[in-house]
N, C-alpha and C. Protein backbone atom coordinates (compact mmCIF):
# COMPACT_ATOMS: atom_id res chain seq x y z
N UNK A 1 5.94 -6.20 4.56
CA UNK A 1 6.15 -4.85 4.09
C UNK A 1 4.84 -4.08 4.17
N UNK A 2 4.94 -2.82 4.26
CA UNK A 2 3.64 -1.92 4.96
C UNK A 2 3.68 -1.32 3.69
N UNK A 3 2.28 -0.82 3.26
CA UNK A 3 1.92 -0.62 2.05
C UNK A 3 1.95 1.05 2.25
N UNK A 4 1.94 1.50 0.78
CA UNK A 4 1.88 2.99 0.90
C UNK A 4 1.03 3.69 0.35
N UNK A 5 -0.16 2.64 1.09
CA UNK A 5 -1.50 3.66 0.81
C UNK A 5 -2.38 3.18 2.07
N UNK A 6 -2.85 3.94 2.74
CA UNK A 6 -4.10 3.69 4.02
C UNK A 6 -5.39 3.87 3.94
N UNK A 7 -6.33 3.39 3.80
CA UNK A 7 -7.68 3.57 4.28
C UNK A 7 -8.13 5.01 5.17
N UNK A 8 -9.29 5.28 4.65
CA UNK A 8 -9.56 6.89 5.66
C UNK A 8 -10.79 6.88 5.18
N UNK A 9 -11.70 7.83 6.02
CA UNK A 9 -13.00 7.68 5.63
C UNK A 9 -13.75 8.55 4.53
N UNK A 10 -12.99 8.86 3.93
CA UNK A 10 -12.95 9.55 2.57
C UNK A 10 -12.39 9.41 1.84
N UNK A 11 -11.49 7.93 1.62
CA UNK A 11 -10.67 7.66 0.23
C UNK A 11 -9.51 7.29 0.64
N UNK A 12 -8.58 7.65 0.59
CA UNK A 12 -7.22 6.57 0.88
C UNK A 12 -6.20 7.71 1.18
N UNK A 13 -4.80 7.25 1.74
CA UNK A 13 -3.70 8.45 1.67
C UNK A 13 -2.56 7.63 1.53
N UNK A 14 -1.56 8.36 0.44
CA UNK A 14 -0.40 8.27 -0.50
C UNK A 14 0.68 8.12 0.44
N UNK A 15 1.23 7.27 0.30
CA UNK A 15 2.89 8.64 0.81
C UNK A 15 3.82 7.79 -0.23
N UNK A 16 4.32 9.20 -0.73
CA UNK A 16 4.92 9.14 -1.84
C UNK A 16 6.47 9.26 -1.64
N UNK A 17 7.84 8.87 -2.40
CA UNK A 17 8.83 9.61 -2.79
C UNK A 17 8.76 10.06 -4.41
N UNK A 18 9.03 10.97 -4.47
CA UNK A 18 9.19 11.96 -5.99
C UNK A 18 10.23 11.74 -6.48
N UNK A 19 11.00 11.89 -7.58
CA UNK A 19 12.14 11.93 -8.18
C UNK A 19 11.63 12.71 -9.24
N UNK A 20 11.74 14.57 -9.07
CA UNK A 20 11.74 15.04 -10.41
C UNK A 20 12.76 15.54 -11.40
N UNK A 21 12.23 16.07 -12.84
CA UNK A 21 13.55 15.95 -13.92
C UNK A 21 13.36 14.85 -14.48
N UNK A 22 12.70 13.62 -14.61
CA UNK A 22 12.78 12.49 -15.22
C UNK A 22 12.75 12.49 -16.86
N UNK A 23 13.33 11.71 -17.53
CA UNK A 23 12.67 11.70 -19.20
C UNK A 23 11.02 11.36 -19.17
N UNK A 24 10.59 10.66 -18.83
CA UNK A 24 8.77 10.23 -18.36
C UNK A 24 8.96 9.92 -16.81
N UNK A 25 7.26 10.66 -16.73
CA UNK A 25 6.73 10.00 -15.27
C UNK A 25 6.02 8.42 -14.76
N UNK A 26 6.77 7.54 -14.27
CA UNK A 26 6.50 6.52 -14.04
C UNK A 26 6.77 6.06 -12.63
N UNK A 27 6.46 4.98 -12.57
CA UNK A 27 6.35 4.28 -10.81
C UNK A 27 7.54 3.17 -11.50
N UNK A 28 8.57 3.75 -9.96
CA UNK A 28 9.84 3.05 -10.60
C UNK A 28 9.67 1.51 -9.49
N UNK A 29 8.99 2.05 -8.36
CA UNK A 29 8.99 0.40 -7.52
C UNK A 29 8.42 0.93 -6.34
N UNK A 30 8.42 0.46 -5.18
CA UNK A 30 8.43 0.47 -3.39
C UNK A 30 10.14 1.13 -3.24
N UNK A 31 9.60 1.82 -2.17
CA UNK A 31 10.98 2.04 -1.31
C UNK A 31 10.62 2.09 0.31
N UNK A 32 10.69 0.94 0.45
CA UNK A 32 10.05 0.62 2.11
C UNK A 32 8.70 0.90 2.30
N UNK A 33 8.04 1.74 2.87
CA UNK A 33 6.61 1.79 3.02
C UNK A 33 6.29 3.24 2.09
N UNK A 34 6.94 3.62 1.14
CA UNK A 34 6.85 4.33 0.16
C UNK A 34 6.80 3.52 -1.25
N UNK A 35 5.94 4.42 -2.50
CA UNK A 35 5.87 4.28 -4.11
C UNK A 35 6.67 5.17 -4.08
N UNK A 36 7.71 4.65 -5.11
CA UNK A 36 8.46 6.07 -5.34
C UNK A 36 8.57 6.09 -7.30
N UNK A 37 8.05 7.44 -7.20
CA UNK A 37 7.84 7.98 -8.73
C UNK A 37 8.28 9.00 -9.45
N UNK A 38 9.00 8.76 -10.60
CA UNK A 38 9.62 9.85 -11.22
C UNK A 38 8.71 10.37 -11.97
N UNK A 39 8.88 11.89 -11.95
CA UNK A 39 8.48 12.72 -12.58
C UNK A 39 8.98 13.49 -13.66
N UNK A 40 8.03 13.79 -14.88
CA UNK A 40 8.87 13.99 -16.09
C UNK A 40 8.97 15.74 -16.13
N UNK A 41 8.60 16.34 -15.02
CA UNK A 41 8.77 17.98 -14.88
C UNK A 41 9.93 18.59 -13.72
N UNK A 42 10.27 19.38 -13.71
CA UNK A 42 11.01 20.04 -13.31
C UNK A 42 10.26 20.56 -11.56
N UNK A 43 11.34 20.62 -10.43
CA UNK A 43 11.04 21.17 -9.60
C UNK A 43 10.83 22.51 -9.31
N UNK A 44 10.15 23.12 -10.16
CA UNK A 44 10.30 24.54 -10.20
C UNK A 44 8.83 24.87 -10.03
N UNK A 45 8.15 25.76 -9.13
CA UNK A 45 7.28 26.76 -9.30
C UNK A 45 6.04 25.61 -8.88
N UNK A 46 5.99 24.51 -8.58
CA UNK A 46 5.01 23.31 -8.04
C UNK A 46 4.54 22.66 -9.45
N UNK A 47 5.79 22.59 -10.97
CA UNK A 47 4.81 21.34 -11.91
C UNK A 47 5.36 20.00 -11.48
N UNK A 48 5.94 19.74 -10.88
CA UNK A 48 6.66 18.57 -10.35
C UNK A 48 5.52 18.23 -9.65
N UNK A 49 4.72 18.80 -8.67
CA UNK A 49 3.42 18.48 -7.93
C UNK A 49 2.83 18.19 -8.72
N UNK A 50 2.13 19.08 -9.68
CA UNK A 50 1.17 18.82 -10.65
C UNK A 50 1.29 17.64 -11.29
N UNK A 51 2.09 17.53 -12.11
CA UNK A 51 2.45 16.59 -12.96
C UNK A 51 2.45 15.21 -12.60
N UNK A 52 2.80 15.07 -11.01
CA UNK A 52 2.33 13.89 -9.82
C UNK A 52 0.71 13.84 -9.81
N UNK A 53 0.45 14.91 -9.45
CA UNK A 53 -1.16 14.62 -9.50
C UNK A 53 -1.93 14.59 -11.01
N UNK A 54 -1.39 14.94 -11.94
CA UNK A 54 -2.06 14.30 -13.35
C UNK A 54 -2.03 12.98 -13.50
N UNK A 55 -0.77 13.06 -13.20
CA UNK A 55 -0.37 11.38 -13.29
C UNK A 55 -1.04 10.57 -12.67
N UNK A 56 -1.52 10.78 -11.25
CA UNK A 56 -2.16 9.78 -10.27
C UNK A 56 -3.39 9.98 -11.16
N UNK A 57 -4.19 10.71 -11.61
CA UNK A 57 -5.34 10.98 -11.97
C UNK A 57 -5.24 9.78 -13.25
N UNK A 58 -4.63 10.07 -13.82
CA UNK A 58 -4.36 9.30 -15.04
C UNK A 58 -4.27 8.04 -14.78
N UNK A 59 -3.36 7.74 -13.95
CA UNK A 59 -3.02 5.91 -13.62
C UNK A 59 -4.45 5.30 -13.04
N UNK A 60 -5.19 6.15 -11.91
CA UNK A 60 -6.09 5.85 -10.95
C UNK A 60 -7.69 5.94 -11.84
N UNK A 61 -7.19 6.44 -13.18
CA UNK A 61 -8.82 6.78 -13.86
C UNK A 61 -9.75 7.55 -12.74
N UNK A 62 -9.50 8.32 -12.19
CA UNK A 62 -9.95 9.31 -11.20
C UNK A 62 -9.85 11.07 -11.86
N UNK A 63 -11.00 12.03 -11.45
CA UNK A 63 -10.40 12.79 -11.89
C UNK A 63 -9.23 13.59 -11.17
N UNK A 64 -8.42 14.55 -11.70
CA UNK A 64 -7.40 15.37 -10.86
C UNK A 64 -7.94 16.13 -9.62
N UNK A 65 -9.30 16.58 -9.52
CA UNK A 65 -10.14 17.13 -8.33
C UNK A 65 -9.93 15.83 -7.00
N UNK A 66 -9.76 14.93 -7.50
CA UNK A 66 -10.11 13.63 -6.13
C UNK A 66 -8.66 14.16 -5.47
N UNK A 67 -7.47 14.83 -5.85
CA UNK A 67 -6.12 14.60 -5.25
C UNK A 67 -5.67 15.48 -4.90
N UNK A 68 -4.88 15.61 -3.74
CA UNK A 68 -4.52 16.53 -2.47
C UNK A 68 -3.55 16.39 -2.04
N UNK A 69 -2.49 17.08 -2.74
CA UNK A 69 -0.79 17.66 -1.83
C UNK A 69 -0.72 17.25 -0.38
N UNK A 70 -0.95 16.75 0.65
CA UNK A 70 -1.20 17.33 1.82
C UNK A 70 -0.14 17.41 2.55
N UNK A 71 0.96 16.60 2.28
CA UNK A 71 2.24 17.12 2.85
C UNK A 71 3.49 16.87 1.80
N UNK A 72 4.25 18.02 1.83
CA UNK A 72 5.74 17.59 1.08
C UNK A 72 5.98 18.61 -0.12
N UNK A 73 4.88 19.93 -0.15
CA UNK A 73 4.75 20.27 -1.13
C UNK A 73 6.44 20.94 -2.05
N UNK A 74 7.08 21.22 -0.96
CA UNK A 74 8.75 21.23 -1.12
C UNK A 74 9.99 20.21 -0.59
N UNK A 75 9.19 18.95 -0.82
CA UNK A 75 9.90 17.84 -0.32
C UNK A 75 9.63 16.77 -1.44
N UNK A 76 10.61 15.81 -1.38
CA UNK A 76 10.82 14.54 -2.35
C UNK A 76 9.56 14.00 -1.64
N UNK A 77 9.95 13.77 -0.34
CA UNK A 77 8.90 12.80 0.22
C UNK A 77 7.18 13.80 0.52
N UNK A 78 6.38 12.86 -0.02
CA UNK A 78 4.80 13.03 -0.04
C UNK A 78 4.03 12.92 0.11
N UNK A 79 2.46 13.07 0.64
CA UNK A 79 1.69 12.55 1.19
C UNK A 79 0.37 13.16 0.35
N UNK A 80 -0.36 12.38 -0.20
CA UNK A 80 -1.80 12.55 -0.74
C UNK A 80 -2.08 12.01 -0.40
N UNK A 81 -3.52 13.01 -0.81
CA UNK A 81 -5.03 12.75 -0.13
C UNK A 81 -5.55 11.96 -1.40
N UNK A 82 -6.60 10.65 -1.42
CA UNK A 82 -7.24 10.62 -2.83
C UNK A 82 -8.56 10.24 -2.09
N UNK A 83 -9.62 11.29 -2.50
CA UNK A 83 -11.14 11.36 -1.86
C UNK A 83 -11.73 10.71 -2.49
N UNK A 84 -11.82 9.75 -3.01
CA UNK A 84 -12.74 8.61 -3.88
C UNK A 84 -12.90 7.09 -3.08
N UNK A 85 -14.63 7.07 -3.15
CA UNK A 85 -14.78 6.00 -2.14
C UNK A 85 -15.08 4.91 -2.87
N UNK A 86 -14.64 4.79 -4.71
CA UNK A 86 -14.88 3.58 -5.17
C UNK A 86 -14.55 2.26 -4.68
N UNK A 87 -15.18 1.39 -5.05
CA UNK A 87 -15.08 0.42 -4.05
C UNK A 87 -13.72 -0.73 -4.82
N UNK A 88 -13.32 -0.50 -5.18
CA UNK A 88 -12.40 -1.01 -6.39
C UNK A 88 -10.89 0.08 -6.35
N UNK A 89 -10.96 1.20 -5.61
CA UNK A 89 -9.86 1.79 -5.46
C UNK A 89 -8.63 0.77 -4.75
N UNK A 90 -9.05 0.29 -3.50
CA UNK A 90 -7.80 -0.61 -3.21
C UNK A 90 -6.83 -1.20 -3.87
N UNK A 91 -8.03 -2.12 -4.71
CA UNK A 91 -7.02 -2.74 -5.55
C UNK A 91 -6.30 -2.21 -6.69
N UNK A 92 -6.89 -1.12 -7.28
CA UNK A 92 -6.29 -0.38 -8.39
C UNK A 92 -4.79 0.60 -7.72
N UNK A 93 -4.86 1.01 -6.59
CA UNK A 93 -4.26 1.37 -5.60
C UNK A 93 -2.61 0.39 -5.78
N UNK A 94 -3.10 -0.70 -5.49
CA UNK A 94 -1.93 -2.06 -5.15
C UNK A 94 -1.14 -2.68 -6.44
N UNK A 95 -2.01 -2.52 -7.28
CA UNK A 95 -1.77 -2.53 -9.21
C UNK A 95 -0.06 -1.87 -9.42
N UNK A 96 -0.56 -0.17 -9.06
CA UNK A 96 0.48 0.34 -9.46
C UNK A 96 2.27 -0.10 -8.67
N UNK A 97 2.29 -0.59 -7.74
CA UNK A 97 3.43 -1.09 -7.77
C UNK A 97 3.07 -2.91 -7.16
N UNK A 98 3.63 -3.90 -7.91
CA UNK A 98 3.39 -4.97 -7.25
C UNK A 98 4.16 -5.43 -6.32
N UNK A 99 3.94 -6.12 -5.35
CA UNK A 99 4.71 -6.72 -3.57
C UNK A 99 6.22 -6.55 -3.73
N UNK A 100 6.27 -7.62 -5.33
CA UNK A 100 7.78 -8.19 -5.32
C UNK A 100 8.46 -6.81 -6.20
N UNK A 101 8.44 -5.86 -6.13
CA UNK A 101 9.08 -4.89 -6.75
C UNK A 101 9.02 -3.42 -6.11
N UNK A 102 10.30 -4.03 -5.43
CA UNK A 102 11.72 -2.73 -4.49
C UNK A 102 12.43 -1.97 -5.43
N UNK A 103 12.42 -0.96 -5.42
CA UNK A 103 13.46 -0.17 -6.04
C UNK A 103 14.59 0.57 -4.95
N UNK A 104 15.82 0.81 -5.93
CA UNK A 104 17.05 1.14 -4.50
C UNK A 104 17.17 1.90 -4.42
């Protein structure tokens, strides 16, 4: 299974599926070479974005400046940027969803 985060020479890139409207924002599993994460805001007006990127900020102990929309900004499916070259990102990266956990 292909992971859904890549190496780049400025930090790593996401690709996400969204699910917003959620009761809380959490990482529900993998969905093929996607994390797919519900969001506890509404698709309205870009807090559904936001609220993705607090969140990553939050999970990643990074601040919200490291993270970048870069594609999907009106789409489920997503793609961030995260510009942090800690050397410990990978694995904190791989944390949030583990191998054996697919969601349907």
């Amino acid at each position: 299974m292909a992971d859904f985060f890549q190496p780049t020479c400025q930090g790593y890139v996401l690709r996400l599926t969204v699910a917003p409207g959620a009761r809380r924002t959490e990482v529900v599993g993998r969905q093929g070479d996607r994390l797919k994460v519900r969001v506890a805001a509404p698709p309205e007006k870009g807090a559904a974005n936001r609220e993705l990127l607090a969140f990553l900020a939050r999970a990643l102990n990074l601040p919200k400046s490291a993270f970048k929309l870069t594609l999907g900004t009106r789409s489920r499916t997503k793609v961030v940027a995260v510009n942090d070259l800690s050397p410990d990102l990978g694995r904190r990266l791989s944390l949030l969803a583990p191998a054996s956990q697919e969601s349907a």
